[in-house]
Protein backbone atom coordinates (compact mmCIF):
# COMPACT_ATOMS: atom_id res chain seq x y z
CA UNK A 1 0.00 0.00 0.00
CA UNK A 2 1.44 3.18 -0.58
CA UNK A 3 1.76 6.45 1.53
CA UNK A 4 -0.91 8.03 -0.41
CA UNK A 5 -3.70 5.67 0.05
CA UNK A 6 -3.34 5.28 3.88
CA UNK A 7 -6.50 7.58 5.17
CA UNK A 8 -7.71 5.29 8.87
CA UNK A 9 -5.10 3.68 10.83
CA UNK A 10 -6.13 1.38 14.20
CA UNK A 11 -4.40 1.13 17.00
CA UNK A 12 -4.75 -2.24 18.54
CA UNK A 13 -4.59 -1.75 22.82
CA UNK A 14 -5.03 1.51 24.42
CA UNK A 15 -3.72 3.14 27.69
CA UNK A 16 -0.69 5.44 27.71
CA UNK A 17 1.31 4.05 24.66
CA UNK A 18 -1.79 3.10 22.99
CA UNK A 19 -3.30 6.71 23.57
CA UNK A 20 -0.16 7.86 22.56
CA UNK A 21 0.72 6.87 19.52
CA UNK A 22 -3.15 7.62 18.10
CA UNK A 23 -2.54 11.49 19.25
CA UNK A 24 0.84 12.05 17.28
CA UNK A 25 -1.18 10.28 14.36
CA UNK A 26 -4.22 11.83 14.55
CA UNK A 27 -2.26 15.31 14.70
CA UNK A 28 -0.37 14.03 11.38
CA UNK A 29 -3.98 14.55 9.65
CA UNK A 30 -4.48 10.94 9.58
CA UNK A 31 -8.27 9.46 11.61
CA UNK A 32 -7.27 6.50 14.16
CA UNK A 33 -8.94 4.16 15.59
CA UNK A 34 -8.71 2.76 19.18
CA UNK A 35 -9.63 -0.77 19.77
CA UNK A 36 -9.37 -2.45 23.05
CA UNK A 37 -11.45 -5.09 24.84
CA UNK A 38 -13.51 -3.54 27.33
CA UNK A 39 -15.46 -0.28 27.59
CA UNK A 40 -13.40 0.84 30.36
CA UNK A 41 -10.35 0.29 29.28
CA UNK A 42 -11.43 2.98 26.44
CA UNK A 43 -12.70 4.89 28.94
CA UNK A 44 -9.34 5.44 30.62
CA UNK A 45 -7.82 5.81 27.17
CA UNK A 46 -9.81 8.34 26.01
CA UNK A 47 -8.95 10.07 29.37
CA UNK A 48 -5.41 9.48 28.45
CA UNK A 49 -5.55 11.43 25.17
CA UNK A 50 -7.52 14.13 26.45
CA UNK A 51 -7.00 15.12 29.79
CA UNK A 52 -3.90 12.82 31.26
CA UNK A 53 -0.03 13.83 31.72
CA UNK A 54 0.91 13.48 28.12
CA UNK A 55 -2.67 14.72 26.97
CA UNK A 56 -3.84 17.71 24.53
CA UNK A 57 -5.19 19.60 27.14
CA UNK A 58 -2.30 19.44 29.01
CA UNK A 59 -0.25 19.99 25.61
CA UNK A 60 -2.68 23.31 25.02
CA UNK A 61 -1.85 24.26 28.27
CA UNK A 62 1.85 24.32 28.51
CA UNK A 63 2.43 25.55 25.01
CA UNK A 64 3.13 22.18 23.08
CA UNK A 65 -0.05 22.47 21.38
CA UNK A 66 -2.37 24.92 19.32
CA UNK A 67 -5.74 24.66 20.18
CA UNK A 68 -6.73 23.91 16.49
CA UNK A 69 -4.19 20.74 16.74
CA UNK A 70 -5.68 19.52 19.49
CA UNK A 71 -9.52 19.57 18.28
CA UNK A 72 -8.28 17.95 15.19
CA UNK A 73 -6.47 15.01 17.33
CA UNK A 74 -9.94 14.83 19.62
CA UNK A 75 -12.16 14.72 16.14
CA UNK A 76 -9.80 12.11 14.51
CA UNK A 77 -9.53 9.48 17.23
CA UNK A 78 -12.62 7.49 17.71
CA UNK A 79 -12.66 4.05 19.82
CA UNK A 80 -14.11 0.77 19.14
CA UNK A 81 -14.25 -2.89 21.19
CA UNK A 82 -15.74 -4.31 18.05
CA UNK A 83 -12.82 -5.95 15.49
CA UNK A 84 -15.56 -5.41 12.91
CA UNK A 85 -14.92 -1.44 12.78
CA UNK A 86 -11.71 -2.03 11.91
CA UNK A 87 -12.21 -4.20 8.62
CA UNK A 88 -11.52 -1.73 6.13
CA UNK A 89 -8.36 -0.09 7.94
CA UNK A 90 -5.12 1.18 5.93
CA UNK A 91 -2.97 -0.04 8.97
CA UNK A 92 -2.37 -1.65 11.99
CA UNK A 93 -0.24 -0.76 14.79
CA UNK A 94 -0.43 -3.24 17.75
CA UNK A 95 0.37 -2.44 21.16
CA UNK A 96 -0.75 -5.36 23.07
CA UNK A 97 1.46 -6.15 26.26
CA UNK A 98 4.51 -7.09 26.00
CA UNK A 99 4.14 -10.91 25.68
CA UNK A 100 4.70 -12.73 22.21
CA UNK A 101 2.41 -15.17 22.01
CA UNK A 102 -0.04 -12.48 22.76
CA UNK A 103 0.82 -10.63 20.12
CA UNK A 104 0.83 -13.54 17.20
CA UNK A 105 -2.45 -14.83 18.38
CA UNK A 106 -3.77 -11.06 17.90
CA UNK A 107 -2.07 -10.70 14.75
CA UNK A 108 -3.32 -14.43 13.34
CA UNK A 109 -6.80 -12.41 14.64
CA UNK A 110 -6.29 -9.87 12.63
CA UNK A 111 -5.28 -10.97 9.44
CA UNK A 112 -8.41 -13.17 8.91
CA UNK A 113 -10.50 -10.07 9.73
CA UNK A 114 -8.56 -7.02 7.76
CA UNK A 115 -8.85 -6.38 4.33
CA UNK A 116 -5.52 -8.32 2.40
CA UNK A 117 -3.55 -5.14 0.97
CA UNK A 118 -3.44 -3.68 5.01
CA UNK A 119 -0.16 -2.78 6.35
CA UNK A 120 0.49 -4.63 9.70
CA UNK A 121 2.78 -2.89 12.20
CA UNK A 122 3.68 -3.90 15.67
CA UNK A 123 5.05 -1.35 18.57
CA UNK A 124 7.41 -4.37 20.23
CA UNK A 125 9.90 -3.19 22.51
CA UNK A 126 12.15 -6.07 20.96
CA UNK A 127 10.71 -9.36 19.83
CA UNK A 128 11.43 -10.25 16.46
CA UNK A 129 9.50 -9.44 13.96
CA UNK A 130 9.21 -12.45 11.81
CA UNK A 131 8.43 -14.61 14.70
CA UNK A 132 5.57 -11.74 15.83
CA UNK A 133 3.98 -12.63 12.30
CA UNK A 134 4.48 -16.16 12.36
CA UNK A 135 0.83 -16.59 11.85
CA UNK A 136 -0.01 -14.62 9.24
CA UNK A 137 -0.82 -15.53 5.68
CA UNK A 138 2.33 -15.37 3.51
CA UNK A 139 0.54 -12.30 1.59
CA UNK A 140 1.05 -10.46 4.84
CA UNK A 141 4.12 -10.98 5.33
CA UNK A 142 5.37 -8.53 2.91
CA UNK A 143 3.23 -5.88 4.33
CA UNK A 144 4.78 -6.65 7.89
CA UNK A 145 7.06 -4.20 9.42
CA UNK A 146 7.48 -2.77 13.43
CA UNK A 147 7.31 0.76 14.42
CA UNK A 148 8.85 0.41 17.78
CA UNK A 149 7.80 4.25 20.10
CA UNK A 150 9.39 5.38 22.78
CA UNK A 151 7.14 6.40 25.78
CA UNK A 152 5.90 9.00 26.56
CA UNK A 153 5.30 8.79 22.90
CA UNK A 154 3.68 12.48 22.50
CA UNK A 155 7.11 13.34 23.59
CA UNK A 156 9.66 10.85 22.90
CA UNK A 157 10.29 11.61 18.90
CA UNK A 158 12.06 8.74 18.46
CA UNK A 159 10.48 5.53 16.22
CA UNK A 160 12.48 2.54 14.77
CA UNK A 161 11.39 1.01 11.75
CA UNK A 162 11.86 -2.48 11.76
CA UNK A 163 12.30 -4.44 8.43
CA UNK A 164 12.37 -7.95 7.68
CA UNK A 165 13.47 -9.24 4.53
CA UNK A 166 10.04 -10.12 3.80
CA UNK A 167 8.75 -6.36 4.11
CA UNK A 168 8.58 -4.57 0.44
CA UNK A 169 10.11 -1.36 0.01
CA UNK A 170 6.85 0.16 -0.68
CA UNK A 171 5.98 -0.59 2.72
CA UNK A 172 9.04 0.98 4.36
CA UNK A 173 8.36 3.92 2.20
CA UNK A 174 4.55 4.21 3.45
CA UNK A 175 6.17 3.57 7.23
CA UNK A 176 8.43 6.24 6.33
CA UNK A 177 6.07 8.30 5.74
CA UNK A 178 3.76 8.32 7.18
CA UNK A 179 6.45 8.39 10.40
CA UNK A 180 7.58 11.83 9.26
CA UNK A 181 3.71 12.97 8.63
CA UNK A 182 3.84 12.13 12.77
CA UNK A 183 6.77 14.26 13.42
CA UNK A 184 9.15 10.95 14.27
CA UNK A 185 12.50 10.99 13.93
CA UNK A 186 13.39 7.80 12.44
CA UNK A 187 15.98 5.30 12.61
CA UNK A 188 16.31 2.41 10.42
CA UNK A 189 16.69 -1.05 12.00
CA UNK A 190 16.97 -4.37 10.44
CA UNK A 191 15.28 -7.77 12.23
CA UNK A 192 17.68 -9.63 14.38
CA UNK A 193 16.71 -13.29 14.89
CA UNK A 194 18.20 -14.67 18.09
CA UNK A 195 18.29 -11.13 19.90
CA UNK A 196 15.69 -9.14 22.27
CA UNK A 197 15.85 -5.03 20.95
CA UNK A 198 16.19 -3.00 17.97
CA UNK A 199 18.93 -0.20 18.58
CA UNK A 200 17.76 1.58 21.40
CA UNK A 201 16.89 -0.86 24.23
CA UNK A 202 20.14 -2.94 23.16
CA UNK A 203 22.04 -0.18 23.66
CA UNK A 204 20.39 0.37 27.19
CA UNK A 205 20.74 -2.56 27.82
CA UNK A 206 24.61 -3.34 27.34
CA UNK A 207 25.05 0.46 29.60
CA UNK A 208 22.50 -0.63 32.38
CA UNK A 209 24.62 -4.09 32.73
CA UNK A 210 27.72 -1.85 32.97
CA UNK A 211 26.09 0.66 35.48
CA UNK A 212 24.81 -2.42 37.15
CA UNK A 213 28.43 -4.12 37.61
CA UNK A 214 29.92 -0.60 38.50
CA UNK A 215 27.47 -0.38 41.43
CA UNK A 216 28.03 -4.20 42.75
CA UNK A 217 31.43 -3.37 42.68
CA UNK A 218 31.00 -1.12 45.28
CA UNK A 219 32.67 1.62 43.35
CA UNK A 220 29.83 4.02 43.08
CA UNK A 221 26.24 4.08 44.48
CA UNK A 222 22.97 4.27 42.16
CA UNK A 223 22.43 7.63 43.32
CA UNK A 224 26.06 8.51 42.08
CA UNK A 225 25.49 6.88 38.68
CA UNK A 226 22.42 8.15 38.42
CA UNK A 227 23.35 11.43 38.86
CA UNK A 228 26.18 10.82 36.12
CA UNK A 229 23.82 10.20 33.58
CA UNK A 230 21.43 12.83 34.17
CA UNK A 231 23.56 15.63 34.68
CA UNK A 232 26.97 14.21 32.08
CA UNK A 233 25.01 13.47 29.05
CA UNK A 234 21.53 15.00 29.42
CA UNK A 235 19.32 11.46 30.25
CA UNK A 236 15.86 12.47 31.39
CA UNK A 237 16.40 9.46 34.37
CA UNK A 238 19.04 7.45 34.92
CA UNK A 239 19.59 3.54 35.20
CA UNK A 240 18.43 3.36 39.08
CA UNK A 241 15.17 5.35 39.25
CA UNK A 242 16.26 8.57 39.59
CA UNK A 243 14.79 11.10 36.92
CA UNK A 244 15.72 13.99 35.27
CA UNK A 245 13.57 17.07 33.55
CA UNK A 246 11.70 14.59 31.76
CA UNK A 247 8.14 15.67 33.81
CA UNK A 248 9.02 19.19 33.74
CA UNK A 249 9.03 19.99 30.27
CA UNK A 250 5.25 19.03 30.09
């Protein structure tokens, strides 16, 4: 499918990330739906996206946010419990909990119930990709592709696109995108097989097992390298808990 033909994207789970990545969409002039499972969970969604931390109200308030943008994300997002809504969607972007079989039984879901040419797109901190599709048709395959968000994703800017060497290049264009329609800034990641991460929680994850072994050492407290972090390069928290000006600039 390309970039041009993508008009209604769904977002498959709500809550914070959920909420999330529908408002940076719907403010990239695209209409989103939310589907979750029970009426309350989109009830505490759609308080999310309108009046929570990361919110438009809260984005109107402190500047982030015209008031125009923000009645055009609140008009754009609608929210569904019934799969049927989302038949006729452009694309999919799942973000289920973080639990794999979860995510390829809601996929397998999915594909019998979405129309064939769909883009399917999953926010996975890390699993790989191919094995999230592993039960999709082989037509899907090609239209298969993460878009891993950082939270708070309203904003964190970051997205990786993850490609397989099953997704078509049309469909990493379209990701593209319709990415930069979002206001991402994108880095481009290829599936690992045999690994949990794309670049960024790899990379955290090598440092936190450093800061880890520099602390059981006993040659520096969490507080310490905490402090490091935050204050030497800039991190909104550190490895330990302690946080930076993260909160403050919303």
């Amino acid at each position: 499918m390309k970039l041009e033909d993508v008009k209604h994207i769904a977002v498959i789970g709500g809550g914070v990330m959920g909420g999330g990545i529908a408002q940076i969409h719907a403010a990239g002039g695209y209409r989103v739906t939310i589907r979750d499972l029970t009426d309350q969970i989109i009830k505490d969604t759609r308080h999310e996206l309108h009046d929570g931390k990361w919110g438009v109200k809260r984005a109107v308030e402190r500047g982030k946010m015209g008031f125009d943008m923000a009645q055009q994300v609140i008009d754009n997002v609608d929210f569904t419990t019934d799969l049927a809504d989302l038949a006729d969607v452009d694309l999919i972007i799942e973000a289920v909990p973080e639990k794999l079989e979860l995510k390829q039984d809601v996929f397998e879901e999915l594909d019998k119930a979405i129309k064939p040419e769909a883009i399917f797109a999953s926010n996975t901190s890390g699993f790989v990709i191919r094995e999230i599709a592993a039960n999709v048709s082989d037509n899907r395959k090609s239209r298969f592709i993460g878009l891993h968000y950082s939270n708070p994703v309203p904003i964190m800017t970051m997205v990786e696109i993850v490609t397989t060497p099953e997704t078509s290049e049309e469909v990493i264009e379209t990701a593209v995108g319709i990415s930069k329609a979002a206001g991402r800034d994108i880095s481009m990641v290829k599936d690992a097989p045999g690994t949990y991460g794309f670049i960024l929680n790899r990379v955290f994850a090598a440092a936190y097992r450093e800061a880890k072994t520099i602390v059981d050492d006993g040659l520096a407290t969490p507080e310490d390298v905490d402090r490091a972090m935050i204050t030497g390069r800039n991190w909104p928290a550190g490895f330990f808990g302690h946080r930076g000006g993260i909160g403050k600039q919303w």
